[in-house]
C-alpha atoms as a PDB file:
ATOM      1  CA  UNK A   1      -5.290   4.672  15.661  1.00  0.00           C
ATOM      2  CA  UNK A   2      -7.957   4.301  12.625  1.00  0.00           C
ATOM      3  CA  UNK A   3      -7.708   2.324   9.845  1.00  0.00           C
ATOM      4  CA  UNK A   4     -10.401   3.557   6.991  1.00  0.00           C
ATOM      5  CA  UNK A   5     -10.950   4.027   3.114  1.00  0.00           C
ATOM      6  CA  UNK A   6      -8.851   6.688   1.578  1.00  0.00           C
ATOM      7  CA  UNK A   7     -11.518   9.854   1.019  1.00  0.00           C
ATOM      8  CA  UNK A   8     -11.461  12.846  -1.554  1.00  0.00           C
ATOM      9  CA  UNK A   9     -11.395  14.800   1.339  1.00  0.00           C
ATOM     10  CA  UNK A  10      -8.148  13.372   2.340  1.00  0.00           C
ATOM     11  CA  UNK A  11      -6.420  14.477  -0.915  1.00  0.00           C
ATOM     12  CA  UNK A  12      -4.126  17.296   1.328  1.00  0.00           C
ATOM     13  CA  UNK A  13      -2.752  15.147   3.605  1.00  0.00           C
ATOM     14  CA  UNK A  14      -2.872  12.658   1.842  1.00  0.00           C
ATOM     15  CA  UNK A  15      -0.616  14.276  -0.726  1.00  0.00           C
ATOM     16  CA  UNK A  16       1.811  15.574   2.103  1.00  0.00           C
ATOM     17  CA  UNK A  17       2.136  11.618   2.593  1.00  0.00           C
ATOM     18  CA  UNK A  18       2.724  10.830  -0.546  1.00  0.00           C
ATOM     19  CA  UNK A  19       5.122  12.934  -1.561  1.00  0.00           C
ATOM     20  CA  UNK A  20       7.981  11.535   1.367  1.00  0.00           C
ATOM     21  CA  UNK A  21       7.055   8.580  -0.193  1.00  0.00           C
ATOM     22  CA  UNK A  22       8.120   9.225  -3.246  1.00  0.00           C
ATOM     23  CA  UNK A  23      11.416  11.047  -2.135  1.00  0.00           C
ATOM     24  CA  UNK A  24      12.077   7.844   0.284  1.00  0.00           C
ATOM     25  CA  UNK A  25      11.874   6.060  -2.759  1.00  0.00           C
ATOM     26  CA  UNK A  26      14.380   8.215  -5.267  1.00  0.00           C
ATOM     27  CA  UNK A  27      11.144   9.102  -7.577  1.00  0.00           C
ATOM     28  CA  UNK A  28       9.377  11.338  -8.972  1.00  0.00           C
ATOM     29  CA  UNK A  29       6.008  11.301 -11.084  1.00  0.00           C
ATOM     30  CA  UNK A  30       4.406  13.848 -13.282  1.00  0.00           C
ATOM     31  CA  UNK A  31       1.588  15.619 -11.521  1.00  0.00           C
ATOM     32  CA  UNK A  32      -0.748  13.992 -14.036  1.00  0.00           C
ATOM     33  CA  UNK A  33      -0.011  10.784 -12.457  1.00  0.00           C
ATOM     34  CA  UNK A  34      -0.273  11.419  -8.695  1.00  0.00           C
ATOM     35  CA  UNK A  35      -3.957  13.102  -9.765  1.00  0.00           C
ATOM     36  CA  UNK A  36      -4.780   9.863 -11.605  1.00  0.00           C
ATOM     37  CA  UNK A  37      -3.480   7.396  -8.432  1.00  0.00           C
ATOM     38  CA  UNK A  38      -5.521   9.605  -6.202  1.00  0.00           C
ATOM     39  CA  UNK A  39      -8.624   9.505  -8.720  1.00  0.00           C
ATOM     40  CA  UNK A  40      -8.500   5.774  -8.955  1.00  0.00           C
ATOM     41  CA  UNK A  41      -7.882   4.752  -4.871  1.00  0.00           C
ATOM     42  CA  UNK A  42     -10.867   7.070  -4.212  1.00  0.00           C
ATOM     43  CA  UNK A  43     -13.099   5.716  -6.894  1.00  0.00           C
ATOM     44  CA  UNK A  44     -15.556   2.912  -6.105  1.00  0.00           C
ATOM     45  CA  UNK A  45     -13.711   0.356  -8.145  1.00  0.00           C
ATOM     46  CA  UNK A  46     -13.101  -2.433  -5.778  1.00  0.00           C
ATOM     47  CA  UNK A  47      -9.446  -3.635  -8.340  1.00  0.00           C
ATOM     48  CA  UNK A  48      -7.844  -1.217  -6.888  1.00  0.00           C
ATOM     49  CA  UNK A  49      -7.787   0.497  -3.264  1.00  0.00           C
ATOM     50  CA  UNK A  50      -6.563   3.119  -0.756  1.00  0.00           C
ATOM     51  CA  UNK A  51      -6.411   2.599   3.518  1.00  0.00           C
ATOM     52  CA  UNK A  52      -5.408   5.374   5.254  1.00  0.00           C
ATOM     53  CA  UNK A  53      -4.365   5.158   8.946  1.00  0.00           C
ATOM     54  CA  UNK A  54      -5.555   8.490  11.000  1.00  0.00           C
ATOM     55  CA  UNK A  55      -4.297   8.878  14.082  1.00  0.00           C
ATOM     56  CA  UNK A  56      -6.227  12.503  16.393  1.00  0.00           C
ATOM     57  CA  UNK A  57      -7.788  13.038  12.525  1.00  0.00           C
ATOM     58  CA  UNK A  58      -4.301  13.629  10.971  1.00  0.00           C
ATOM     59  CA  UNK A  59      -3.167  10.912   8.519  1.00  0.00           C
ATOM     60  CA  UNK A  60       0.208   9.007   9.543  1.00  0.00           C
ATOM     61  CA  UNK A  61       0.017   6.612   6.735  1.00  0.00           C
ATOM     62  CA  UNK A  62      -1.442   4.814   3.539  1.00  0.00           C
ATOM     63  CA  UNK A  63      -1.810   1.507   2.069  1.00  0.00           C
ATOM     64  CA  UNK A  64      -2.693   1.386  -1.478  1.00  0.00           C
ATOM     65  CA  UNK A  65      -3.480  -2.176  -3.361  1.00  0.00           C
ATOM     66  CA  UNK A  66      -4.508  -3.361  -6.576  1.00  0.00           C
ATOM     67  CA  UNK A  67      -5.984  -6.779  -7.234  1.00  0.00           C
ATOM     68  CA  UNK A  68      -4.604  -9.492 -10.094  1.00  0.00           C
ATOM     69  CA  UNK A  69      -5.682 -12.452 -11.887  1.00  0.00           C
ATOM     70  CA  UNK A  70      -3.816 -15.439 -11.414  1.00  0.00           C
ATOM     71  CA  UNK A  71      -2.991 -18.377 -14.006  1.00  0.00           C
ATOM     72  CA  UNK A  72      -2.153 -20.554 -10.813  1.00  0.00           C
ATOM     73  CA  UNK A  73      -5.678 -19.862  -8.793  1.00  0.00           C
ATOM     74  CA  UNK A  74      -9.085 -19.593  -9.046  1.00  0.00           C
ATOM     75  CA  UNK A  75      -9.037 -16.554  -6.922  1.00  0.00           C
ATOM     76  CA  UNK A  76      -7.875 -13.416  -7.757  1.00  0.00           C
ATOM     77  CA  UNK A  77      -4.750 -12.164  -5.610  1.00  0.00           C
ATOM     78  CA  UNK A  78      -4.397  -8.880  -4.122  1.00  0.00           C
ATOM     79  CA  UNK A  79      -0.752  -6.709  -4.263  1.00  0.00           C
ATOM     80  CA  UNK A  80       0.294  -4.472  -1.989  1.00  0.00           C
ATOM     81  CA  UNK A  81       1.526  -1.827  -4.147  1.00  0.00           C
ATOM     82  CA  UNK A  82       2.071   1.073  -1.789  1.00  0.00           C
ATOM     83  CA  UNK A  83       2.898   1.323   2.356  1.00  0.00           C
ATOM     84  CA  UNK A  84       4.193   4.366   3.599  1.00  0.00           C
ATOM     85  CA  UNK A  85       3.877   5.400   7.457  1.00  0.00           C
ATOM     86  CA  UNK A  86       5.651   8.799   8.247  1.00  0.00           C
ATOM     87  CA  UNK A  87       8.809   8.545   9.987  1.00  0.00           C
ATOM     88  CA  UNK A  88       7.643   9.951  13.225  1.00  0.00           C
ATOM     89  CA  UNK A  89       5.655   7.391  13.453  1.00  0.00           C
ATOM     90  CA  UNK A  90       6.898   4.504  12.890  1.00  0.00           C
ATOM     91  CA  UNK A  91       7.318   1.686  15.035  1.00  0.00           C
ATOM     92  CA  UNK A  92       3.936   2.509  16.710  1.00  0.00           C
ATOM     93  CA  UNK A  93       1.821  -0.760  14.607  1.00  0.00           C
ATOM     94  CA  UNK A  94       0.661   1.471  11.956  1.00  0.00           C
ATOM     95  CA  UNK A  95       2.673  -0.566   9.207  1.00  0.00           C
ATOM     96  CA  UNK A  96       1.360  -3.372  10.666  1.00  0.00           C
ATOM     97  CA  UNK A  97      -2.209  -2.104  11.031  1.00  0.00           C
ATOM     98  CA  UNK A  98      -2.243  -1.587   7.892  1.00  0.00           C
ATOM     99  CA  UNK A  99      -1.215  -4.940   6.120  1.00  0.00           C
ATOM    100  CA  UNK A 100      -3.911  -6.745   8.257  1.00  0.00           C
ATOM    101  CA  UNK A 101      -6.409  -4.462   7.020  1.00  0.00           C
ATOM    102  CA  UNK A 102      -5.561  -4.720   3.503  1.00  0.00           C
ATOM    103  CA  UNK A 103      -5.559  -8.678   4.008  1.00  0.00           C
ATOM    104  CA  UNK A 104      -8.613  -8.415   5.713  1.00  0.00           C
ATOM    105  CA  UNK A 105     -10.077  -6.513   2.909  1.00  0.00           C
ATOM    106  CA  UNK A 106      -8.746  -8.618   0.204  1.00  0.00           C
ATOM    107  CA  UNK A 107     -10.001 -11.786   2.023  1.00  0.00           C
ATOM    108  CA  UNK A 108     -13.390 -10.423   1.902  1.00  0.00           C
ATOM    109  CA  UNK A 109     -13.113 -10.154  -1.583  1.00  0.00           C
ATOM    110  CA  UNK A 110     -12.077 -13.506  -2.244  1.00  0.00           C
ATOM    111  CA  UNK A 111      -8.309 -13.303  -2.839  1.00  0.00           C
ATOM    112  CA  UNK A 112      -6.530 -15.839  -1.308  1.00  0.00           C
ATOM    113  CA  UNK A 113      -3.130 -14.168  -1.379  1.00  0.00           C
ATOM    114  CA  UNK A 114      -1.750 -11.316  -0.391  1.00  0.00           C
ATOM    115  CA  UNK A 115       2.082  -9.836  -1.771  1.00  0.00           C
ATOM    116  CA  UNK A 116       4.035  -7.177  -1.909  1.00  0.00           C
ATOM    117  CA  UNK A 117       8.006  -6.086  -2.911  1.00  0.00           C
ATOM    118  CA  UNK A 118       9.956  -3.708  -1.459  1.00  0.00           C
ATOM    119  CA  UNK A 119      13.583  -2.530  -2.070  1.00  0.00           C
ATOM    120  CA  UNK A 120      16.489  -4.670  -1.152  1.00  0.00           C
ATOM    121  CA  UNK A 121      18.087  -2.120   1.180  1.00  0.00           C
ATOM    122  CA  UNK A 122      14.848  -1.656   3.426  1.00  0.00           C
ATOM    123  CA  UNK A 123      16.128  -3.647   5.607  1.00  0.00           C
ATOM    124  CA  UNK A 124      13.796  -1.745   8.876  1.00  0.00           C
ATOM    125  CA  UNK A 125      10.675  -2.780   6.597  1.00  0.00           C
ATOM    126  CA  UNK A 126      11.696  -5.829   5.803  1.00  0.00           C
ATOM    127  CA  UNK A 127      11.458  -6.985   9.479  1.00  0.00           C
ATOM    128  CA  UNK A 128       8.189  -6.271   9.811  1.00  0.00           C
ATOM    129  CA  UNK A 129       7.129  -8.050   6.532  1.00  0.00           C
ATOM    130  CA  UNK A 130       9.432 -11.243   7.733  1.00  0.00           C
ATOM    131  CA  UNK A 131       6.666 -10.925  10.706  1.00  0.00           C
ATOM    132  CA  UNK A 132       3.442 -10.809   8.827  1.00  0.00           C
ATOM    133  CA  UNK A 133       4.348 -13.179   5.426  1.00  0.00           C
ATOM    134  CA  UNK A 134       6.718 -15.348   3.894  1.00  0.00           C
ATOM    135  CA  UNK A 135       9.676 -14.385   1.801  1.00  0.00           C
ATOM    136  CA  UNK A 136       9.267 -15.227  -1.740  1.00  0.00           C
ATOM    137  CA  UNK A 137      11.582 -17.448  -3.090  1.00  0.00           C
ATOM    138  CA  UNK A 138      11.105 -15.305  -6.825  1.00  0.00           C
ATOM    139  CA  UNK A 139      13.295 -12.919  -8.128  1.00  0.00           C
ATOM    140  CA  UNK A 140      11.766  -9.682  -9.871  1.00  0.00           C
ATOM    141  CA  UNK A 141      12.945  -8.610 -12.995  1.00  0.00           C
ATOM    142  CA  UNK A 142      11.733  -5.241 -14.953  1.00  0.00           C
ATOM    143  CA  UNK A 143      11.677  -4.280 -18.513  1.00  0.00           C
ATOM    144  CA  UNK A 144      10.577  -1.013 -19.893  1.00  0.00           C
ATOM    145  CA  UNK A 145       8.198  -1.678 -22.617  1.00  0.00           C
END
C-alpha cells in the first residue's frame, strides 16, 4: 500500500473513485465541477490537496483536504473534506493510512488541527474516526446562500 500526491495522470481512476463517492453520498455535481476539484487537488497550491492510496498501481482510495484560517489559533487548520476507499477494500488500513498522511502533511505545514464531518448514519466510518480523533462536541448547521 502507497500513500502519494494525487497526479494528472491519475485523473481515470481517479474519476472511477470518485464517482462511488458521490453515489455513496446521494450526489451529484455538474461535470464542470468534478473538472475544477480535479484541477485544483492537482495544482501546486499547497490550501488545498489530494492523497491517493495505490495499492499494485491501481488506486483504492483518496483523501482530499483544504486548509482554513482560524479566529481561535495562530495556525491555520487543515479539513478533511473528502475520504473515500472502495468497498472492496475496506477494512485493509487504507482509511486509516490515509488520515495519518493527511495529518502528517498538514503538520508539516503548520496546522495544528486536523477535522473532518461525515454523515450521521456512517456509522462503519465513524469507528474508525472514534480511533484516530475526538468527537466534536459542535453541531453543523448549513444554509444555502
Amino acid at each position: 500500500m502507497k500513500i502519494r500526491p494525487l497526479s494528472k495522470s491519475d485523473y481515470a481512476q481517479w474519476r472511477e473513485l470518485w464517482d462511488q463517492y458521490l453515489v455513496f453520498y446521494n450526489h451529484t455535481l455538474e461535470e464542470s465541477q468534478t473538472q475544477l476539484t480535479f484541477e485544483r487537488l492537482t495544482a501546486a497550491n499547497p490550501d488545498i490537496h489530494g492523497l491517493v492510496v495505490e495499492v499494485d498501481s491501481k488506486l483504492i482510495g483518496f483523501a482530499h483536504s483544504s486548509f482554513t484560517h482560524s479566529t481561535w489559533s495562530e495556525n491555520k487548520e487543515l479539513c478533511l473534506e473528502d475520504l473515500f476507499v472502495d468497498p472492496t477494500h475496506r477494512g485493509e488500513g487504507a482509511g486509516r493510512a490515509l488520515i495519518e498522511a493527511v495529518a502528517k502533511f498538514g503538520g508539516d505545514l503548520g496546522a495544528k488541527k486536523l477535522f473532518w464531518q461525515t454523515h450521521k448514519d456512517n456509522e462503519i466510518a465513524q469507528k474508525l474516526y472514534a480511533s484516530l480523533a475526538t468527537k466534536s462536541e459542535f453541531v453543523i448547521y448549513e444554509k444555502e446562500i
